[in-house]
N, C-alpha and C. Protein backbone atom coordinates (compact mmCIF):
# COMPACT_ATOMS: atom_id res chain seq x y z
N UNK A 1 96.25 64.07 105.91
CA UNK A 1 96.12 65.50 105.78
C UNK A 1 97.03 66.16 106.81
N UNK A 2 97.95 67.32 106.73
CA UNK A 2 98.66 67.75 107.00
C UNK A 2 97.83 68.38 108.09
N UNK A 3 98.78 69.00 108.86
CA UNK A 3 97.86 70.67 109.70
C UNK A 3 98.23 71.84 109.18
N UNK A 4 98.74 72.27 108.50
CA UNK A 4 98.77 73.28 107.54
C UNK A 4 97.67 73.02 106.59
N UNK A 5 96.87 71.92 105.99
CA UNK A 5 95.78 71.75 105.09
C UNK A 5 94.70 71.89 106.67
N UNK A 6 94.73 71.44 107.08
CA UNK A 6 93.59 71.13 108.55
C UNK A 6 93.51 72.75 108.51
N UNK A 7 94.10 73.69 108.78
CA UNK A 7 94.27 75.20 109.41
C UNK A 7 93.53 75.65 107.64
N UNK A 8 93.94 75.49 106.58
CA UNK A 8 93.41 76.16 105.66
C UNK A 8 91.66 75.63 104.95
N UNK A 9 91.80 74.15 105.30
CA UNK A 9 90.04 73.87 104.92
C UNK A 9 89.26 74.60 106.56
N UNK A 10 89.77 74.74 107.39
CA UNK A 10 88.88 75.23 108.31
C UNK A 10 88.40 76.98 108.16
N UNK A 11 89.26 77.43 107.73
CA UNK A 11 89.24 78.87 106.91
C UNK A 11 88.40 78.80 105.59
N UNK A 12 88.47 78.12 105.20
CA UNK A 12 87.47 78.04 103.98
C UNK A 12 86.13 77.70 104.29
N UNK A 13 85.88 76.97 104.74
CA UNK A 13 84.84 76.25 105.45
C UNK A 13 83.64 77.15 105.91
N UNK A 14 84.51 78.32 106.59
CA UNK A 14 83.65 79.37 106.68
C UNK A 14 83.09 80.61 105.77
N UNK A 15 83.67 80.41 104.49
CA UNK A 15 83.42 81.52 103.70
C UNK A 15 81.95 81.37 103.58
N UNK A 16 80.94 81.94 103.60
CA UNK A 16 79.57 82.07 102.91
C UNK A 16 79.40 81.68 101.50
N UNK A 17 78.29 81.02 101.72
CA UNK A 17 77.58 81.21 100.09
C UNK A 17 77.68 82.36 99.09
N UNK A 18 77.90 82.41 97.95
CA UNK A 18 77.96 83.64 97.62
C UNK A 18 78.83 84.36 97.99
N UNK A 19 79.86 84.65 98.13
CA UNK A 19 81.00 85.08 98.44
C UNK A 19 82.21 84.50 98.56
N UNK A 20 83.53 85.46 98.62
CA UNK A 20 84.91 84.82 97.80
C UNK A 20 85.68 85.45 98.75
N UNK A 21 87.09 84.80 99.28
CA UNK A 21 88.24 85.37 99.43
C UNK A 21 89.69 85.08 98.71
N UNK A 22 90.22 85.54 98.46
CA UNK A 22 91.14 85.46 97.63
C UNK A 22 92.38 84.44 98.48
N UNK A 23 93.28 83.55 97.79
CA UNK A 23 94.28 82.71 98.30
C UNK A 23 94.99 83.62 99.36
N UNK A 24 95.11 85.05 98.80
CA UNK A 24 96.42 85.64 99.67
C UNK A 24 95.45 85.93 100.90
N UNK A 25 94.31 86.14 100.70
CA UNK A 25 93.43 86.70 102.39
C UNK A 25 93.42 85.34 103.15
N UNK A 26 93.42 83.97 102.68
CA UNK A 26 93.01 83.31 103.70
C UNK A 26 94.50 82.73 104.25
N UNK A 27 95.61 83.14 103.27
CA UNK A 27 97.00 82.95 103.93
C UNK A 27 97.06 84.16 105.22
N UNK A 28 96.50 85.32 104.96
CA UNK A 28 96.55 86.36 105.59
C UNK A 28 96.15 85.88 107.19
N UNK A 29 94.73 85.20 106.52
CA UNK A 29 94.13 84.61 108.02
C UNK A 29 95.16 83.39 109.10
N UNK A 30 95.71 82.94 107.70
CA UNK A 30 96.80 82.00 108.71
C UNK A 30 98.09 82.08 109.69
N UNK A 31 97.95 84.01 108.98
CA UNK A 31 99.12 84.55 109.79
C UNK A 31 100.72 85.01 108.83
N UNK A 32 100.15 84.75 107.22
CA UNK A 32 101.54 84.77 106.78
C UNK A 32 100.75 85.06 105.53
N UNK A 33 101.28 85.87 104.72
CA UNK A 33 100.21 86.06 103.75
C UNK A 33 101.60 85.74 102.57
N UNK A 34 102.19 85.65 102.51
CA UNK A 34 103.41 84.95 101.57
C UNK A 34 102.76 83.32 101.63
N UNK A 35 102.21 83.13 101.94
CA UNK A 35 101.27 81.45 101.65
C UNK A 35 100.43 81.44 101.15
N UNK A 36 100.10 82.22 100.26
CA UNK A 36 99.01 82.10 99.38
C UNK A 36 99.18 81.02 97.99
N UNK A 37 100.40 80.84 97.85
CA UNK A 37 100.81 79.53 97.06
C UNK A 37 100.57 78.47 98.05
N UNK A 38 100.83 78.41 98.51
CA UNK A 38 100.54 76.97 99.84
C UNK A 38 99.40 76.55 99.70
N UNK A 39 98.68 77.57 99.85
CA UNK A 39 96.53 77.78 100.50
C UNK A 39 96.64 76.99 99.27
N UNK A 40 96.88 77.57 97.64
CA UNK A 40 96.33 77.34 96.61
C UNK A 40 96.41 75.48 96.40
N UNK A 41 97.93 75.07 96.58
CA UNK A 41 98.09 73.96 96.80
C UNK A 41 97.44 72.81 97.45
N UNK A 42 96.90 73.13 98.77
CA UNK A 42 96.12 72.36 99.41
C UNK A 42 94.57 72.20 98.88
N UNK A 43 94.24 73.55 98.79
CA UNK A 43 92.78 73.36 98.06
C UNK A 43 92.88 72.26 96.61
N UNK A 44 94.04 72.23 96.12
CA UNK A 44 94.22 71.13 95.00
C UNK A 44 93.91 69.87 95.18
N UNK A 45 94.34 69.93 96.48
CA UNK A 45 94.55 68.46 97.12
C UNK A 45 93.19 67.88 97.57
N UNK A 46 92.01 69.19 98.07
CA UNK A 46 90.86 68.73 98.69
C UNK A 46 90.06 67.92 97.69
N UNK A 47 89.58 66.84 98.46
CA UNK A 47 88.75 66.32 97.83
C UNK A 47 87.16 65.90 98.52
N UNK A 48 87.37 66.53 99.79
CA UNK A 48 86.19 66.73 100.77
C UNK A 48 85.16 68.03 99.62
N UNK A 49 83.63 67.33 99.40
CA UNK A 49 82.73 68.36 98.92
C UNK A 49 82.05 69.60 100.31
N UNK A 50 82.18 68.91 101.22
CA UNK A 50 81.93 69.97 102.17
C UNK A 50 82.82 71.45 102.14
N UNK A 51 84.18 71.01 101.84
CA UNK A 51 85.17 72.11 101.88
C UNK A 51 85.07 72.92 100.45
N UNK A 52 84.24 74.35 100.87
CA UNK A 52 84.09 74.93 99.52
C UNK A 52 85.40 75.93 98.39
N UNK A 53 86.28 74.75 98.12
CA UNK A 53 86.99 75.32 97.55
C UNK A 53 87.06 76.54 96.20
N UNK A 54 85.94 76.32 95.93
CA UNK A 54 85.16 77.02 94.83
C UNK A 54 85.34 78.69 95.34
N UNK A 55 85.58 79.12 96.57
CA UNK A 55 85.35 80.16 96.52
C UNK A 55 86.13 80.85 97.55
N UNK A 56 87.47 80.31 96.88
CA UNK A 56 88.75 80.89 96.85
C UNK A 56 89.10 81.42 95.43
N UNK A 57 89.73 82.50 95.12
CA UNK A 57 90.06 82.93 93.68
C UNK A 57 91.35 83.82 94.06
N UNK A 58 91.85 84.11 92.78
CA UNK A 58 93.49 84.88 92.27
C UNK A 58 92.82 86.62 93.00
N UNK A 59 94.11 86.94 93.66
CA UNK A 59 94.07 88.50 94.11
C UNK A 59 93.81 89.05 92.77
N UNK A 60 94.12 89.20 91.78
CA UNK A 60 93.43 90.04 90.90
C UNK A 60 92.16 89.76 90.31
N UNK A 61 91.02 89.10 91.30
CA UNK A 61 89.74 88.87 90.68
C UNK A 61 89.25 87.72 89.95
N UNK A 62 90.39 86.99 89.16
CA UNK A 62 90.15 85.66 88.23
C UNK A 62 89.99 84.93 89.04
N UNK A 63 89.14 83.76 88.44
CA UNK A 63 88.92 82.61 89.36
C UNK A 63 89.60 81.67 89.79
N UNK A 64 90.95 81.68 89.26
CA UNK A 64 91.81 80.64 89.64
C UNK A 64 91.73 79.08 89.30
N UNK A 65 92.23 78.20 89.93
CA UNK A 65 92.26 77.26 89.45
C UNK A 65 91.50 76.57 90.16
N UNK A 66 90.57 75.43 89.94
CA UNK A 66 89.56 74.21 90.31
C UNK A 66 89.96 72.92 90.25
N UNK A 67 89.85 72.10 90.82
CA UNK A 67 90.22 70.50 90.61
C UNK A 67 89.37 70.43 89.31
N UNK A 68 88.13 70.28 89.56
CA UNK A 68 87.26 70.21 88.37
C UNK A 68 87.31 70.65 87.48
N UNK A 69 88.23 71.94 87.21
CA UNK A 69 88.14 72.68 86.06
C UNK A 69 87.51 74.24 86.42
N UNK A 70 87.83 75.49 85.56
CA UNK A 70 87.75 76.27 86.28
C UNK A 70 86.00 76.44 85.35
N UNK A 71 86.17 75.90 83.95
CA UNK A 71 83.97 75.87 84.07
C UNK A 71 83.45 75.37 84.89
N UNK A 72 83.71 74.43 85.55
CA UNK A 72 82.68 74.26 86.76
C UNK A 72 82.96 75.42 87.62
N UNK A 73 84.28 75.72 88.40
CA UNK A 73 84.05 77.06 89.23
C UNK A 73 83.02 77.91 89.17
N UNK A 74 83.05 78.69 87.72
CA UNK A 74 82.46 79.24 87.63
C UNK A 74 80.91 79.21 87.55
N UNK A 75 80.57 77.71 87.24
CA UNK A 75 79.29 77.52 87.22
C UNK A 75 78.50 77.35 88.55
N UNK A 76 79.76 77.15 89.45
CA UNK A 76 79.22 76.95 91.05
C UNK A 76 79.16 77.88 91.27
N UNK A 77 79.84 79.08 91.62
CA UNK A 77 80.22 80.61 91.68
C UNK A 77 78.67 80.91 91.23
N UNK A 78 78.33 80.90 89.82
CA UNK A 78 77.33 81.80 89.37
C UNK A 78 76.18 81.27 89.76
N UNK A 79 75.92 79.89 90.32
CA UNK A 79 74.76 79.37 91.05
C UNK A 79 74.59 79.95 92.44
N UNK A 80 76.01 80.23 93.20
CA UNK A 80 75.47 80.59 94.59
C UNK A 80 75.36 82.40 94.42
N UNK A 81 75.41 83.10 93.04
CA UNK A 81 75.09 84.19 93.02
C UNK A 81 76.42 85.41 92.87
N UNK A 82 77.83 84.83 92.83
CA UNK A 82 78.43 85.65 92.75
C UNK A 82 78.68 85.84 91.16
N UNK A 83 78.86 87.57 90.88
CA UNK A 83 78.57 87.99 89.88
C UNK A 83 80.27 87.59 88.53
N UNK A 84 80.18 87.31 88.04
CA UNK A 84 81.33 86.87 86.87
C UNK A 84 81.01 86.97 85.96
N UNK A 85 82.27 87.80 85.17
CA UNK A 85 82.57 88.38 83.78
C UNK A 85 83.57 87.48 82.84
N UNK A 86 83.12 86.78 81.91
CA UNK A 86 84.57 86.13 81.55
C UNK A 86 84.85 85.16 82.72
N UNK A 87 86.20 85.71 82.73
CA UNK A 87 86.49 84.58 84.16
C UNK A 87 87.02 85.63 85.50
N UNK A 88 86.48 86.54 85.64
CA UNK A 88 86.71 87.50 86.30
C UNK A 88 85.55 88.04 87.20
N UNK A 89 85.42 88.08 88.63
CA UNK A 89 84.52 88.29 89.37
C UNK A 89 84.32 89.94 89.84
N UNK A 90 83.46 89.96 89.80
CA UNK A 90 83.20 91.95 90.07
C UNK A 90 81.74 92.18 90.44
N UNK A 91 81.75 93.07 91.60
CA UNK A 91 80.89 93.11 92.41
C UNK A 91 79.61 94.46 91.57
């Protein structure tokens, strides 16, 4: 594992239950928000279940992409309570 993946599962790690930040906010958090392709990349790569990749999603609200598939996303998503339309999250 890289330290560019080390710096982005530790940012994730902390998101809450029930709640989402988008690829470009947690590039934001890394200091460069033009890495939000990067973030997305690494979360591809995770294969740690501790690291809740699930709840990272696309700046315009969609859920983005899942190792598992984005029905499971969403089925994890709608278990820890966040609200989804389609494949589109809205508060």
């Amino acid at each position: 594992m890289s330290g560019f993946e080390e710096k982005v599962y530790a940012i994730v790690k902390k998101i809450p239950r029930g709640q989402v930040l988008t690829y470009k906010e947690v590039a934001v958090k890394l200091g460069n928000r033009k890495l939000a392709r990067a973030v997305g990349h690494a979360l591809n790569k995770n294969c740690d279940a501790k690291i809740p990749c699930h709840r990272v999603i696309r700046s315009d609200g969609k859920i983005g992409g899942f190792r598992r598939g984005s029905f499971a996303k969403i089925k994890i998503l709608r278990r820890e309570g966040v609200k989804i339309k389609g494949n589109k999250i809205f508060n």
